[in-house]
N, C-alpha and C. Protein backbone atom coordinates (compact mmCIF):
# COMPACT_ATOMS: atom_id res chain seq x y z
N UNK A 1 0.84 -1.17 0.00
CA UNK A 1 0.00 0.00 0.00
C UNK A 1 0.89 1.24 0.00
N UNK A 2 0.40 2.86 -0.82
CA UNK A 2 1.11 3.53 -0.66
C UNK A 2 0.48 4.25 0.02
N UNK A 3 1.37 4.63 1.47
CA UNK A 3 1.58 5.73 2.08
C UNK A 3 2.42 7.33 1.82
N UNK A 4 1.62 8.20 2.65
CA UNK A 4 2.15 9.14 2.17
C UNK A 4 2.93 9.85 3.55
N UNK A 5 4.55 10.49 3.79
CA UNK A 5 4.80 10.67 5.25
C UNK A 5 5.07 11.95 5.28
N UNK A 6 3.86 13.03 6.03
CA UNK A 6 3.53 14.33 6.27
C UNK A 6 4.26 14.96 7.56
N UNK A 7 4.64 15.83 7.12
CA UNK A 7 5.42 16.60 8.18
C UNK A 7 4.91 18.50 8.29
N UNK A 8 4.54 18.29 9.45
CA UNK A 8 3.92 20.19 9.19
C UNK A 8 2.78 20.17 7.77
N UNK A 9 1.93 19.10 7.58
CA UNK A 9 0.93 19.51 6.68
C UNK A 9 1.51 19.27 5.28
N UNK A 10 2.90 19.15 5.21
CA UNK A 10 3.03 18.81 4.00
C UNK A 10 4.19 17.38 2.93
N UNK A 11 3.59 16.55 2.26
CA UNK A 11 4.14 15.53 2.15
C UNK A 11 5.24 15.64 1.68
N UNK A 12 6.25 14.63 2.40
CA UNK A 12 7.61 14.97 2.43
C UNK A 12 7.89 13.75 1.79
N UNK A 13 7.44 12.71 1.85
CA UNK A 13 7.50 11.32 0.88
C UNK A 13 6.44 10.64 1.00
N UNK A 14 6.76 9.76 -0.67
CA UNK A 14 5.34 8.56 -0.56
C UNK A 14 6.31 7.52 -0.77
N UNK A 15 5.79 6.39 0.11
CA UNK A 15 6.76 5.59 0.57
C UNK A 15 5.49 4.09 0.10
N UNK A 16 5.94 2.97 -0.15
CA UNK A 16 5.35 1.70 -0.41
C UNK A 16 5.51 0.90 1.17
N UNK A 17 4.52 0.68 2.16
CA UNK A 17 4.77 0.10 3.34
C UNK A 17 3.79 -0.67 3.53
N UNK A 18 4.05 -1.94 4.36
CA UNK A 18 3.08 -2.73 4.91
C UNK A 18 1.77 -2.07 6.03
N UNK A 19 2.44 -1.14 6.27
CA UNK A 19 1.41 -0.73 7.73
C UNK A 19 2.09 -1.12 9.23
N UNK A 20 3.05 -2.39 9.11
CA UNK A 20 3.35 -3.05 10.14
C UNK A 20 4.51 -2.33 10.76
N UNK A 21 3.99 -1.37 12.08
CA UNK A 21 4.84 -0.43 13.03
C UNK A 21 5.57 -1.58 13.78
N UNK A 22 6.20 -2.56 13.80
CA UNK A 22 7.06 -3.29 14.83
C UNK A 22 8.46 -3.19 13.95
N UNK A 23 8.35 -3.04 12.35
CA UNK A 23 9.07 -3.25 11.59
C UNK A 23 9.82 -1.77 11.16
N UNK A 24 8.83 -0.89 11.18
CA UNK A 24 9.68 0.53 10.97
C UNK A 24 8.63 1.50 11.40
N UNK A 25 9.21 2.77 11.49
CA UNK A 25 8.78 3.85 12.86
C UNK A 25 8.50 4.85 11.96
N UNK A 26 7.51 5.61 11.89
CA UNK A 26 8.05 6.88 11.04
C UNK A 26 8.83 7.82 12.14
N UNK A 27 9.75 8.65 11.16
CA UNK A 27 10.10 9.70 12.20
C UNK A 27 9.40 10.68 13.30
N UNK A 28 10.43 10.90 14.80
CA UNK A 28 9.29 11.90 14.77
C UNK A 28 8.83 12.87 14.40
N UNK A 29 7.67 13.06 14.68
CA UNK A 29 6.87 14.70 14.38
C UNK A 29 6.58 14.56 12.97
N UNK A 30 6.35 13.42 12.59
CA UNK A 30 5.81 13.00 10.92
C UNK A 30 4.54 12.19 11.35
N UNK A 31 4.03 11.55 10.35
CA UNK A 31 2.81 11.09 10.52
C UNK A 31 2.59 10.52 8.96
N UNK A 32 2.19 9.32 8.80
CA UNK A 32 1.95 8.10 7.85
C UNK A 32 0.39 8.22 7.45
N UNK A 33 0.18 8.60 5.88
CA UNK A 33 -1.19 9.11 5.82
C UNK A 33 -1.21 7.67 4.49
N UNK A 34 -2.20 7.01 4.62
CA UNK A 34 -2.40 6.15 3.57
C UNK A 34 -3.00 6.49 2.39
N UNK A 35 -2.67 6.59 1.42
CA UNK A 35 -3.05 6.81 -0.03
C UNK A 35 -4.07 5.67 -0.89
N UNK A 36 -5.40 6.15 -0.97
CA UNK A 36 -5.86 5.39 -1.50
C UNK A 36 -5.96 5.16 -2.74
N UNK A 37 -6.52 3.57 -3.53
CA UNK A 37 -5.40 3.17 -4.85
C UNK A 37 -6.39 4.33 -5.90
N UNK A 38 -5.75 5.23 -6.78
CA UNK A 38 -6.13 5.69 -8.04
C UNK A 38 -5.97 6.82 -7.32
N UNK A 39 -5.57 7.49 -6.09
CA UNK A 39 -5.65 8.95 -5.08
C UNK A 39 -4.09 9.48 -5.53
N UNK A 40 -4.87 10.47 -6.41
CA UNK A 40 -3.13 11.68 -6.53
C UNK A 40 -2.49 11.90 -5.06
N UNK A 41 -0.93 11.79 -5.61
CA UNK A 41 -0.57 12.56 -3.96
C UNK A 41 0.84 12.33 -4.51
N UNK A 42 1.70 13.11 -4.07
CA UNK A 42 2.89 13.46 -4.59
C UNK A 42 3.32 14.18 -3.76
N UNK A 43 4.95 14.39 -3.43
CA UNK A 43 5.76 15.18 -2.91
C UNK A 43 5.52 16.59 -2.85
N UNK A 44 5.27 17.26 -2.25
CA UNK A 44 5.48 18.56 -2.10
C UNK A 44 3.97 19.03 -1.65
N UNK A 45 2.82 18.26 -1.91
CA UNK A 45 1.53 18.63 -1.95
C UNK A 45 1.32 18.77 -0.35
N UNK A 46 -0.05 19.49 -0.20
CA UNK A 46 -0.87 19.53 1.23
C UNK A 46 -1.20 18.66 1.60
N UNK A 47 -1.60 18.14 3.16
CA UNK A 47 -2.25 17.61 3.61
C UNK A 47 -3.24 18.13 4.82
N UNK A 48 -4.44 18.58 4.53
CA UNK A 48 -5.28 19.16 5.74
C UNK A 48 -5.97 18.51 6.49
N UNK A 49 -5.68 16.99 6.54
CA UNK A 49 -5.98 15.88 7.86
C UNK A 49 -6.90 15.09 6.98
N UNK A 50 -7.26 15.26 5.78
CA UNK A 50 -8.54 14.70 5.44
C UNK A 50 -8.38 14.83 3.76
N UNK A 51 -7.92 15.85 3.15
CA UNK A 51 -7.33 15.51 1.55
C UNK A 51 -6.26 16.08 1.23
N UNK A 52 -5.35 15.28 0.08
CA UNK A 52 -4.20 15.58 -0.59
C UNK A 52 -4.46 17.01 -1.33
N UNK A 53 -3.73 17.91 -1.98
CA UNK A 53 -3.69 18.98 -2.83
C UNK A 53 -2.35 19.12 -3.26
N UNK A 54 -2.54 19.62 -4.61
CA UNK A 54 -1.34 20.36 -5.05
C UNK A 54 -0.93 21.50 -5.21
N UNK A 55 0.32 21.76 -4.82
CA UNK A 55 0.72 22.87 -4.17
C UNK A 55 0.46 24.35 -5.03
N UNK A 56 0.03 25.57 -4.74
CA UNK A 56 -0.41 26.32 -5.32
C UNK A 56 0.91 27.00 -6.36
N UNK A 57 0.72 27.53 -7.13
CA UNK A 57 1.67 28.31 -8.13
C UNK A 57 1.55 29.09 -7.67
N UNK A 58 3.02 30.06 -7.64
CA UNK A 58 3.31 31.13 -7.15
C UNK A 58 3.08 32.11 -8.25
C-alpha cells in the first residue's frame, strides 16, 4: 500500500509500506497518511488531515 509521510501539513514522501509499526517507525513529528489506490498525492503537496492537494503556483 502507498503511504504518504507528512510533516507540518506537507508531504515529504510517498513511501510503499506494509502498515506493520514493529518493523519501521516513522520519524518523529511526521505522521503516515495512507493513499488510496487511483488517489493523486505526490511530494510537495498539502495535507489538511482529510485531503491531498497540489501545491499552489506562485
Amino acid at each position: 500500500m502507498r503511504w504518504a509521510l507528512v510533516v507540518g501539513g506537507v508531504v515529504e514522501n510517498v513511501i510503499i509500506w506494509d502498515g506493520d509499526t514493529s518493523r519501521w517507525q516513522p520519524p518523529a513529528g511526521a505522521q503516515v497518511v495512507a493513499v488510496a489506490g487511483g488517489q493523486a498525492c505526490s511530494i510537495g503537496w498539502t495535507y489538511d488531515g482529510s485531503t491531498f492537494a497540489e501545491p499552489e503556483e506562485p
